[in-house]
C-alpha atoms as a PDB file:
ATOM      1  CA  UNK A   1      21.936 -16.855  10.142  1.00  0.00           C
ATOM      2  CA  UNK A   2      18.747 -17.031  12.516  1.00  0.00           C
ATOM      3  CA  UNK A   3      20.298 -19.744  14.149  1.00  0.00           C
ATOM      4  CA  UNK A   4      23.796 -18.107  15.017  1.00  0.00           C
ATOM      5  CA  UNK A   5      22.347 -14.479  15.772  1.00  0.00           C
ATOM      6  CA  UNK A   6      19.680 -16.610  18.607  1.00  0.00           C
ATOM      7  CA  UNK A   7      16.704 -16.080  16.979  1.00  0.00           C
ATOM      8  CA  UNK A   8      13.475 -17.899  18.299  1.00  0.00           C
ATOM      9  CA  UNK A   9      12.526 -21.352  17.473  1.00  0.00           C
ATOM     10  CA  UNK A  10       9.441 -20.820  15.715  1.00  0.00           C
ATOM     11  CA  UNK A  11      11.336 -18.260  12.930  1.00  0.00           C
ATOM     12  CA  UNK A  12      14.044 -20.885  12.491  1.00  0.00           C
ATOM     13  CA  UNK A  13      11.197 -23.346  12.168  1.00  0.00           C
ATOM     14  CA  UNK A  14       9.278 -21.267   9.701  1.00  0.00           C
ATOM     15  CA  UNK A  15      12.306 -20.319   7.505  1.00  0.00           C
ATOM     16  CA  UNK A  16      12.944 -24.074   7.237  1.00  0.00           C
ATOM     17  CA  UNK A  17       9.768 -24.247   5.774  1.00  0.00           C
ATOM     18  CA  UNK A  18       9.757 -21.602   3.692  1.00  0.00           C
ATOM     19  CA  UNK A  19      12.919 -22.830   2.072  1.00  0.00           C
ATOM     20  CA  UNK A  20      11.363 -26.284   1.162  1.00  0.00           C
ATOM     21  CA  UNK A  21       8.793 -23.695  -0.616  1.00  0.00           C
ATOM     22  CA  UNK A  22      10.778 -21.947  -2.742  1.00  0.00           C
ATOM     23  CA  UNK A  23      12.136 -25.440  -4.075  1.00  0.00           C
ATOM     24  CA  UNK A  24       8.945 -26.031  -5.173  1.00  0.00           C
ATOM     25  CA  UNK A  25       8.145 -22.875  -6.365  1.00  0.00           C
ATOM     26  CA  UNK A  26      11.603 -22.935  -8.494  1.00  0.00           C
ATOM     27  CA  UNK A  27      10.329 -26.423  -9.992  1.00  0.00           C
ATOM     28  CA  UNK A  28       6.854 -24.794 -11.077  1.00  0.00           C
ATOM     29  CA  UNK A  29       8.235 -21.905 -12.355  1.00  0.00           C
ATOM     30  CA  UNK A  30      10.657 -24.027 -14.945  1.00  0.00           C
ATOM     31  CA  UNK A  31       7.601 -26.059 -15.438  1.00  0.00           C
ATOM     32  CA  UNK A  32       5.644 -23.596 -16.371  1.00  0.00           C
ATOM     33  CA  UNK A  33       8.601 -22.209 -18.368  1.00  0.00           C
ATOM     34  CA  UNK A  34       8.287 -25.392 -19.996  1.00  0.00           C
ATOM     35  CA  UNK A  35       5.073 -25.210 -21.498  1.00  0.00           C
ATOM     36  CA  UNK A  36       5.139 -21.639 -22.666  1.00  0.00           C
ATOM     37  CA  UNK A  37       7.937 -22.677 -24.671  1.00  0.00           C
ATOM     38  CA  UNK A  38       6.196 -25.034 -26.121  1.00  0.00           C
ATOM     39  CA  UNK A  39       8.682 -28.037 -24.366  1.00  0.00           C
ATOM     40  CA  UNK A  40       7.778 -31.025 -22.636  1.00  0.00           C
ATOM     41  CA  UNK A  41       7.191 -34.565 -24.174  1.00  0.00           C
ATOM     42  CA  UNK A  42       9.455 -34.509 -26.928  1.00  0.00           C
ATOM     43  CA  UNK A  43       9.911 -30.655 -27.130  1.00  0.00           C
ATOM     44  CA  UNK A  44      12.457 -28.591 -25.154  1.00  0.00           C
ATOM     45  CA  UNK A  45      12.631 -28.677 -21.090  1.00  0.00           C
ATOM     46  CA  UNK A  46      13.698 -25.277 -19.302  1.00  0.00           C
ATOM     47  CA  UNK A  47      15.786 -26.693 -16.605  1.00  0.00           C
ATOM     48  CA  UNK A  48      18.626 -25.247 -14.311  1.00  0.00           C
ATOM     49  CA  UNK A  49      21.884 -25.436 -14.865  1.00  0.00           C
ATOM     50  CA  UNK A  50      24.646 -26.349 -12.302  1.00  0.00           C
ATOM     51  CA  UNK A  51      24.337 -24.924  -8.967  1.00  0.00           C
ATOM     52  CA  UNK A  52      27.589 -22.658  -8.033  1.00  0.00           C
ATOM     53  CA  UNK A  53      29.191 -23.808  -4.860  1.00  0.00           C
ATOM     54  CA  UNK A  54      27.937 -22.374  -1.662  1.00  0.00           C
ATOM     55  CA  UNK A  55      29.608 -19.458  -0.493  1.00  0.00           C
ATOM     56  CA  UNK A  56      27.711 -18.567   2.566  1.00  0.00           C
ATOM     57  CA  UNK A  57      29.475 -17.769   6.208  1.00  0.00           C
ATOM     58  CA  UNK A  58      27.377 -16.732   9.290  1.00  0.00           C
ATOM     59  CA  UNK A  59      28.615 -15.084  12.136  1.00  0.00           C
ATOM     60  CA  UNK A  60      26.996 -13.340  14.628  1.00  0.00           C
ATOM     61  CA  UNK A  61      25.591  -9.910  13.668  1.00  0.00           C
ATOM     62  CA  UNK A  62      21.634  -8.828  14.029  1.00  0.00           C
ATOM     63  CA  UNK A  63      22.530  -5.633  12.049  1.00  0.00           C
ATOM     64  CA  UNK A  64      23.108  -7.442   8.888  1.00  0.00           C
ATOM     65  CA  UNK A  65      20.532  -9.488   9.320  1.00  0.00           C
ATOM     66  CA  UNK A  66      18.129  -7.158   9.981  1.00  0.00           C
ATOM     67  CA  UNK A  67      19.359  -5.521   6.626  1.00  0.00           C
ATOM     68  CA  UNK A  68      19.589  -9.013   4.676  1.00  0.00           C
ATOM     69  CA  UNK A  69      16.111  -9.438   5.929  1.00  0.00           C
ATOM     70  CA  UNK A  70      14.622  -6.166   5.058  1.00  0.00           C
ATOM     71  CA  UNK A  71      15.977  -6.356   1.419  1.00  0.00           C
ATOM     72  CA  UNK A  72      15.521  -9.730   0.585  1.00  0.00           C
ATOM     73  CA  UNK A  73      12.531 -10.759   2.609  1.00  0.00           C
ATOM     74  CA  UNK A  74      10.314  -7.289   3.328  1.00  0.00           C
ATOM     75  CA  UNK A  75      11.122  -5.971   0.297  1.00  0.00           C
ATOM     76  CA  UNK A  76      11.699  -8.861  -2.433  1.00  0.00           C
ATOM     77  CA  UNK A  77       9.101 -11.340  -1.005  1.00  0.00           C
ATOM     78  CA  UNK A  78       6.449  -9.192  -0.756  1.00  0.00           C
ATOM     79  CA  UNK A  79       6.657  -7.787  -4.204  1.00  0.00           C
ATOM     80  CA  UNK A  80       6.976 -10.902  -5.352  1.00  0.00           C
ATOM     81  CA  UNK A  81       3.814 -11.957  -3.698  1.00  0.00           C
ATOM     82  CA  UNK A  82       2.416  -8.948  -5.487  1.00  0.00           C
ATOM     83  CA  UNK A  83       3.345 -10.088  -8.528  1.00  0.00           C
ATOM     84  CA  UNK A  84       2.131 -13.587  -8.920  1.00  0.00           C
ATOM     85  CA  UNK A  85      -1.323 -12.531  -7.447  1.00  0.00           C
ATOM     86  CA  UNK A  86      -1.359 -10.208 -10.244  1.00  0.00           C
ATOM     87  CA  UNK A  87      -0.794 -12.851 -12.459  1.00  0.00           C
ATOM     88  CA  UNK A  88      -3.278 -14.757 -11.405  1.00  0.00           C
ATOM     89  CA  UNK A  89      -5.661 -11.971 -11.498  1.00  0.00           C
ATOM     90  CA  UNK A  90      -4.737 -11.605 -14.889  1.00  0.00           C
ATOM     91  CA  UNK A  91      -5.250 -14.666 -15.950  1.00  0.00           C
ATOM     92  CA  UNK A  92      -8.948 -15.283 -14.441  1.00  0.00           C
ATOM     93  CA  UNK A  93      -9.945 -12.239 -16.601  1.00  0.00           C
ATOM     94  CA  UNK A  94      -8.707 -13.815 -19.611  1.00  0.00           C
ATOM     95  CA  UNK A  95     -10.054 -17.326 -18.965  1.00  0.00           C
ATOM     96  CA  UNK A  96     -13.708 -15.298 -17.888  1.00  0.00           C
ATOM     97  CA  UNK A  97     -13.162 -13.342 -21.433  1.00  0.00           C
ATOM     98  CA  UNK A  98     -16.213 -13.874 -23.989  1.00  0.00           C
ATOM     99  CA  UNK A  99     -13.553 -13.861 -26.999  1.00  0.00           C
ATOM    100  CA  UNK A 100     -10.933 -15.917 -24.760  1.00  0.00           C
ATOM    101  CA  UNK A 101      -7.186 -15.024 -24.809  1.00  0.00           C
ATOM    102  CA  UNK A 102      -6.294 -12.552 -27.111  1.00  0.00           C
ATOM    103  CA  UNK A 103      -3.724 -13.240 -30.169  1.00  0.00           C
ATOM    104  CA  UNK A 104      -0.180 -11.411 -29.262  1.00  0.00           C
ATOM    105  CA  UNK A 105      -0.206 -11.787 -25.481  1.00  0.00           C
ATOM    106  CA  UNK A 106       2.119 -14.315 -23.955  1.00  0.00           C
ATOM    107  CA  UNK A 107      -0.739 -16.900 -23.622  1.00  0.00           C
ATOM    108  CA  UNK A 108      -2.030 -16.155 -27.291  1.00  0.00           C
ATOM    109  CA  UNK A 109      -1.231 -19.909 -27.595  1.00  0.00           C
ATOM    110  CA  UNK A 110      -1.924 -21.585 -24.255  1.00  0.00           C
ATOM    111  CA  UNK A 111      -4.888 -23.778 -24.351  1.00  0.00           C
ATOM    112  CA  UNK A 112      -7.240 -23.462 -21.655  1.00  0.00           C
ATOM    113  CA  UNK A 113      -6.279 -26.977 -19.484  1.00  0.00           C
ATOM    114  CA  UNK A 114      -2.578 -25.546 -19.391  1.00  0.00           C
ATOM    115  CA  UNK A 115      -3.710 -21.908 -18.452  1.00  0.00           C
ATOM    116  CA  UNK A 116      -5.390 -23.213 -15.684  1.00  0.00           C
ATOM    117  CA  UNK A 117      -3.031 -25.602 -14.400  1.00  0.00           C
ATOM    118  CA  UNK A 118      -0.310 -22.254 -14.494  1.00  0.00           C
ATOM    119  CA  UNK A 119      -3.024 -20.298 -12.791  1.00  0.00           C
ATOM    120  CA  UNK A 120      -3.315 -22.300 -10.149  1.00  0.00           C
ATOM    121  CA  UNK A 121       0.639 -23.272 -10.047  1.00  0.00           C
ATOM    122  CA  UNK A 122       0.574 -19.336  -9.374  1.00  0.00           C
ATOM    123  CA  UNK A 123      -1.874 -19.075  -6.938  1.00  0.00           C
ATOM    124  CA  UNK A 124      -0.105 -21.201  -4.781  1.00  0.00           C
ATOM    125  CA  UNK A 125       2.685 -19.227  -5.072  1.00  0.00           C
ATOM    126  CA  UNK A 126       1.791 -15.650  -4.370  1.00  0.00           C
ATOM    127  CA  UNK A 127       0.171 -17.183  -1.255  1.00  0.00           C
ATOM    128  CA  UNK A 128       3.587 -19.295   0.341  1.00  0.00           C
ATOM    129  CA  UNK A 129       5.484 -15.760  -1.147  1.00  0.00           C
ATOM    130  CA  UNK A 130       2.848 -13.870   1.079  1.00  0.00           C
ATOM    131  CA  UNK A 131       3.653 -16.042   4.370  1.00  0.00           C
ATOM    132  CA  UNK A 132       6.817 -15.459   3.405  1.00  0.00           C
ATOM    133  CA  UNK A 133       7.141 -11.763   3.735  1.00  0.00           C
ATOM    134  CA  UNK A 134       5.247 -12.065   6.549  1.00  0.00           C
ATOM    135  CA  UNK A 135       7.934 -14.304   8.043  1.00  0.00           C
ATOM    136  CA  UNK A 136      10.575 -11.307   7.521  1.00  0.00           C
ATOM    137  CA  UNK A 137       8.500  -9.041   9.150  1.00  0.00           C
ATOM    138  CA  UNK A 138       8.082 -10.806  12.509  1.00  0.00           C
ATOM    139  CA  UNK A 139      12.382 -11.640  12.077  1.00  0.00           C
ATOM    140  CA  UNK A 140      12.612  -7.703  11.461  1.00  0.00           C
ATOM    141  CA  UNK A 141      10.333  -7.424  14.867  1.00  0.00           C
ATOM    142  CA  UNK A 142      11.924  -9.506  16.754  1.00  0.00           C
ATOM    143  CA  UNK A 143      15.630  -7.927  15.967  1.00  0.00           C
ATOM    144  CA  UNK A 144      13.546  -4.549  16.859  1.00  0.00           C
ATOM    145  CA  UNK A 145      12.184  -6.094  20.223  1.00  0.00           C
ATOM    146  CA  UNK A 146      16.217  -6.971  20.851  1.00  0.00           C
ATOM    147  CA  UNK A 147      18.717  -4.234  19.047  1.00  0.00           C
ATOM    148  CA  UNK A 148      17.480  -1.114  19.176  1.00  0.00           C
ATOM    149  CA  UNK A 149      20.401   0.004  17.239  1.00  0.00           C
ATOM    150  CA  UNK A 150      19.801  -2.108  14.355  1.00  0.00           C
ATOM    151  CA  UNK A 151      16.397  -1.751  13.650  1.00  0.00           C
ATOM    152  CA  UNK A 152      17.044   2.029  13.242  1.00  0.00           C
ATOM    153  CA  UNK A 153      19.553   1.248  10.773  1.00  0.00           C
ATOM    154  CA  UNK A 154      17.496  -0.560   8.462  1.00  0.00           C
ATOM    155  CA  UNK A 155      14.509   1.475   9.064  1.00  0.00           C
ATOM    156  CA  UNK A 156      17.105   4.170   7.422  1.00  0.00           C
ATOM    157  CA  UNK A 157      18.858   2.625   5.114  1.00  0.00           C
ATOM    158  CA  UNK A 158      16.397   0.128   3.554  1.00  0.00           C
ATOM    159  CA  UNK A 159      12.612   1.436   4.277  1.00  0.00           C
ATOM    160  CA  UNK A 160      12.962   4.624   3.595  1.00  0.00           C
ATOM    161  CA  UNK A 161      10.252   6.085   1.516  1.00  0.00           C
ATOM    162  CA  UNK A 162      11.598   7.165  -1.998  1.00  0.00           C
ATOM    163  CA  UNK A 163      13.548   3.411  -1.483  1.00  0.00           C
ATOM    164  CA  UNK A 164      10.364   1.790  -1.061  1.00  0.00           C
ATOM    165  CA  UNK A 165       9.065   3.933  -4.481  1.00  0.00           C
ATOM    166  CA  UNK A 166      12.023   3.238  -6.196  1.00  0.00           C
ATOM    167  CA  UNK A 167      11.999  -1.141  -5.227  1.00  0.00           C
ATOM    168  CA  UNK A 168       8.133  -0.966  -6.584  1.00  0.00           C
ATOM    169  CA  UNK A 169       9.024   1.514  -9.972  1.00  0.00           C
ATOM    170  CA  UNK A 170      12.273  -1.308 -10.317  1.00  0.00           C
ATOM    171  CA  UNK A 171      10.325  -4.376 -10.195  1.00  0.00           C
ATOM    172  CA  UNK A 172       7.561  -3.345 -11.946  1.00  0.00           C
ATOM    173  CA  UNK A 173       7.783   0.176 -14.083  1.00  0.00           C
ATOM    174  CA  UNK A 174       6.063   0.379 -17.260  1.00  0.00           C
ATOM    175  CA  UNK A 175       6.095  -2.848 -18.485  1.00  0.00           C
ATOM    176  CA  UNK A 176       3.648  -4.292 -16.140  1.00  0.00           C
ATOM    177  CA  UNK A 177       1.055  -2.364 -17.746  1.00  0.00           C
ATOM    178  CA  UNK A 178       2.366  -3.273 -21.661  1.00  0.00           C
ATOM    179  CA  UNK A 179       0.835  -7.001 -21.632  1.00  0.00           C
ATOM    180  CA  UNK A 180      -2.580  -5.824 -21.082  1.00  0.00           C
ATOM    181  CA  UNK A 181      -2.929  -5.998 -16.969  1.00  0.00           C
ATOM    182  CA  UNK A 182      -5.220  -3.039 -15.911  1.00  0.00           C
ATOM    183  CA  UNK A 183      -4.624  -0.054 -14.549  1.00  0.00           C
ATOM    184  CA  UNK A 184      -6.411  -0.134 -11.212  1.00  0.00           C
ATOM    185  CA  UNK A 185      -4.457  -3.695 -11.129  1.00  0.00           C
ATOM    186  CA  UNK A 186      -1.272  -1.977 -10.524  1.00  0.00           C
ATOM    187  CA  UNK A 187      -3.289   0.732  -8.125  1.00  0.00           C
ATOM    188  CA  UNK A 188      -4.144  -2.320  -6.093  1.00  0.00           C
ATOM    189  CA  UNK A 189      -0.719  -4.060  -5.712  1.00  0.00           C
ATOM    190  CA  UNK A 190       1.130  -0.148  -4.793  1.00  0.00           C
ATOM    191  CA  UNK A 191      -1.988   0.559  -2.277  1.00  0.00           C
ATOM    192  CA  UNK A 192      -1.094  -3.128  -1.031  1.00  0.00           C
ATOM    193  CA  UNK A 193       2.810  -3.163  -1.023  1.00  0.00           C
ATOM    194  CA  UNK A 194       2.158   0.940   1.040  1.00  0.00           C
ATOM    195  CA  UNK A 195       0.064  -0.487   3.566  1.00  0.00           C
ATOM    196  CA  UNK A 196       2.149  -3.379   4.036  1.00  0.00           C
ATOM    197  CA  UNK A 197       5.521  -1.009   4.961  1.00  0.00           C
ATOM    198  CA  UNK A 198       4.473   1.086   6.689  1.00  0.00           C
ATOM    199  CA  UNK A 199       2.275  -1.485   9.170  1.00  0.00           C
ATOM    200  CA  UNK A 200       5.575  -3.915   8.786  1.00  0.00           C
ATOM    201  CA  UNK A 201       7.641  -0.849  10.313  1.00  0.00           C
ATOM    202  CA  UNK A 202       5.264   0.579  12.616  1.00  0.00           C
ATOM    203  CA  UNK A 203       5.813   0.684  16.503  1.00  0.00           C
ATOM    204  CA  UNK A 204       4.870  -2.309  18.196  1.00  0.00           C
ATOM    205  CA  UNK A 205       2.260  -0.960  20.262  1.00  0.00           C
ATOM    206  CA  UNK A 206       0.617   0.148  16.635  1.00  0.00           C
ATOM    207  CA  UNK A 207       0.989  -2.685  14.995  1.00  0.00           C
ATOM    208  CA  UNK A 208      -0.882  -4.597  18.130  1.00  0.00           C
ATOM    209  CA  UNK A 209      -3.991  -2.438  17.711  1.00  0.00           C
ATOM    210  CA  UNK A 210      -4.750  -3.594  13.914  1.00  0.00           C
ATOM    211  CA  UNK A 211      -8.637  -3.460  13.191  1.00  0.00           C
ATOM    212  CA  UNK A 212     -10.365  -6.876  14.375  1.00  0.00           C
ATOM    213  CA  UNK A 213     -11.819  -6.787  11.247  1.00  0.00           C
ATOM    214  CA  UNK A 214      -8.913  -7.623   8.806  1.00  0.00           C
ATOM    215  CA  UNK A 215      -7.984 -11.090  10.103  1.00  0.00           C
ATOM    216  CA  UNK A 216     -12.391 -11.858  10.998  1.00  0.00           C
ATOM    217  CA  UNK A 217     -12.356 -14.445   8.237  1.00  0.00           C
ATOM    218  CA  UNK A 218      -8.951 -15.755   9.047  1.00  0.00           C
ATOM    219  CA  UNK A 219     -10.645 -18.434  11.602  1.00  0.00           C
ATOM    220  CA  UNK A 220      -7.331 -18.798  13.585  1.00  0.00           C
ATOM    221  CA  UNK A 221      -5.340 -20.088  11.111  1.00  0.00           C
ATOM    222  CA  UNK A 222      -3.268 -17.232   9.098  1.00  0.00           C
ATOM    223  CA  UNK A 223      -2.213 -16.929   5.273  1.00  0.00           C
ATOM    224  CA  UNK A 224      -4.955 -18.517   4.246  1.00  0.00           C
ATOM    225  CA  UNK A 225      -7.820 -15.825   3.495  1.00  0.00           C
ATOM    226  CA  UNK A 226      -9.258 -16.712   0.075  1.00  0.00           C
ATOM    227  CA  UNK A 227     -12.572 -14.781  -0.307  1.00  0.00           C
ATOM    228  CA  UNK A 228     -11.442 -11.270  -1.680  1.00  0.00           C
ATOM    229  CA  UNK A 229     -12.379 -10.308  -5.027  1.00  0.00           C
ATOM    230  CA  UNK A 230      -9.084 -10.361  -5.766  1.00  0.00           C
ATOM    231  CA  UNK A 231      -6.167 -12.333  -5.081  1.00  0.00           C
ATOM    232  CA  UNK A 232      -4.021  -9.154  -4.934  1.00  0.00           C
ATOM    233  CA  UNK A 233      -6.175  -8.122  -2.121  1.00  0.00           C
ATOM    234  CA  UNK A 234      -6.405 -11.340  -0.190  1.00  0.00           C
ATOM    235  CA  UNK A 235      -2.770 -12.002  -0.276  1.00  0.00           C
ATOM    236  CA  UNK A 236      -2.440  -8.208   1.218  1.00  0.00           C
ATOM    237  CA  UNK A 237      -4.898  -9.246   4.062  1.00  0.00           C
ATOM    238  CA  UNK A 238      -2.773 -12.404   4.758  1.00  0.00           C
ATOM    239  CA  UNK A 239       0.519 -10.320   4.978  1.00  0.00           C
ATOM    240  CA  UNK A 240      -0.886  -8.022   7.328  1.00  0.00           C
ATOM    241  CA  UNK A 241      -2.712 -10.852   9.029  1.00  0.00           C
ATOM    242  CA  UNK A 242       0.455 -13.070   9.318  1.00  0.00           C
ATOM    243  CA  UNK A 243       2.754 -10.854  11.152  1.00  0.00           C
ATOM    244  CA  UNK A 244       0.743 -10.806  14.355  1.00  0.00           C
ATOM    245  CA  UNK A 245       1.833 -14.922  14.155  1.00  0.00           C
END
């Protein structure tokens, strides 16, 4: 779609990348399915099924892009970012625990080798999902530096605020807070996924003025901030960071 609609190099370049990512991302993710099911060895193995054939078309059209970008990329990359930093959060405080994981919780029987090798499996992840959603950003810019008319649609149609409430409420609600993650956790991740809107949609000119400060330990070289006290936080930083790239 970047490719037909005469996007720049370095986006086509990037998504390519980003594509080879969430290959490996889908092959940790049934590896770490894997082992919380107890598989592997001689046990079960989550695996995919059968791929369905490829139904895809492009044609020329920045409007849908823009809107296929905001939805999928903006919106479901960055909370999925989010997410898997909040994992990972979650999981340092139950590895730094006195009385170690608690009975009841989905890693009640996880010993601590395996918790750390999906900990880290994760961290990598919410960091590549972060550069990700930073790639849809600067694909949303650049349709806003060259249609006008379609960046206003999507800034109505798929940023608008009580859409942006409702996206966070849908992939998280309640039940983010039922296996024990923290409240000011989920404060974090909505102060985060706020910031990172209404920067991602903000007027160029705005966006270009973004406090020194936020990318100072970034030595040239975004998405890869790793000194917050959080991972929540540091992937936020590298979002924001990233879509000056």
């Amino acid at each position: 779609a970047l490719m037909t609609n005469g996007a720049p190099l370095h986006l086509v370049e990037d998504s390519l990348s980003a594509a080879m990512d969430e290959v490996c991302h889908a092959r940790a993710s049934f590896e770490i399915a894997t082992k919380l099911t107890g598989g592997g060895g001689h046990g079960r193995v989550v695996a995919p099924g059968p791929l369905p054939e490829s139904q895809h078309v492009f044609f020329r059209n920045l409007e849908m892009l823009a809107m296929s970008t905001g939805r999928e990329g903006c919106i479901d990359e960055t909370l999925s970012a989010l997410e898997a930093a909040a994992e990972v959060d979650h999981i340092n405080a139950l590895l730094e625990a006195k009385n170690g994981v608690e009975d009841g919780t989905r890693y009640s029987n996880v010993d601590n080798d395996t918790l750390i090798w999906i900990r880290n499996e994760l961290r990598t992840i919410a960091l590549e999902e972060g550069n990700h959603s930073a790639l849809a950003w600067r694909t949303l810019r650049w349709v806003c530096s060259v249609d006008s008319e379609a960046c206003d649609s999507v800034r109505e149609r798929v940023f608008e605020t009580s859409a942006l409430e409702e996206a966070f409420r849908r992939r998280f609600g309640s039940s983010f807070l039922d296996d024990g993650s923290p409240q000011h956790t989920r404060d974090g991740m909505w102060a985060g996924w706020m910031k990172i809107t209404s920067w991602g949609m903000a007027d160029p000119e705005q966006q270009l003025v973004t406090p020194p400060s936020l990318c100072s330990n970034q030595e040239g070289k975004t998405g890869n901030k790793t000194n917050a006290s959080s991972l929540v936080s540091t992937v936020v930083d590298n979002i924001l960071c990233a879509m000056l790239g």
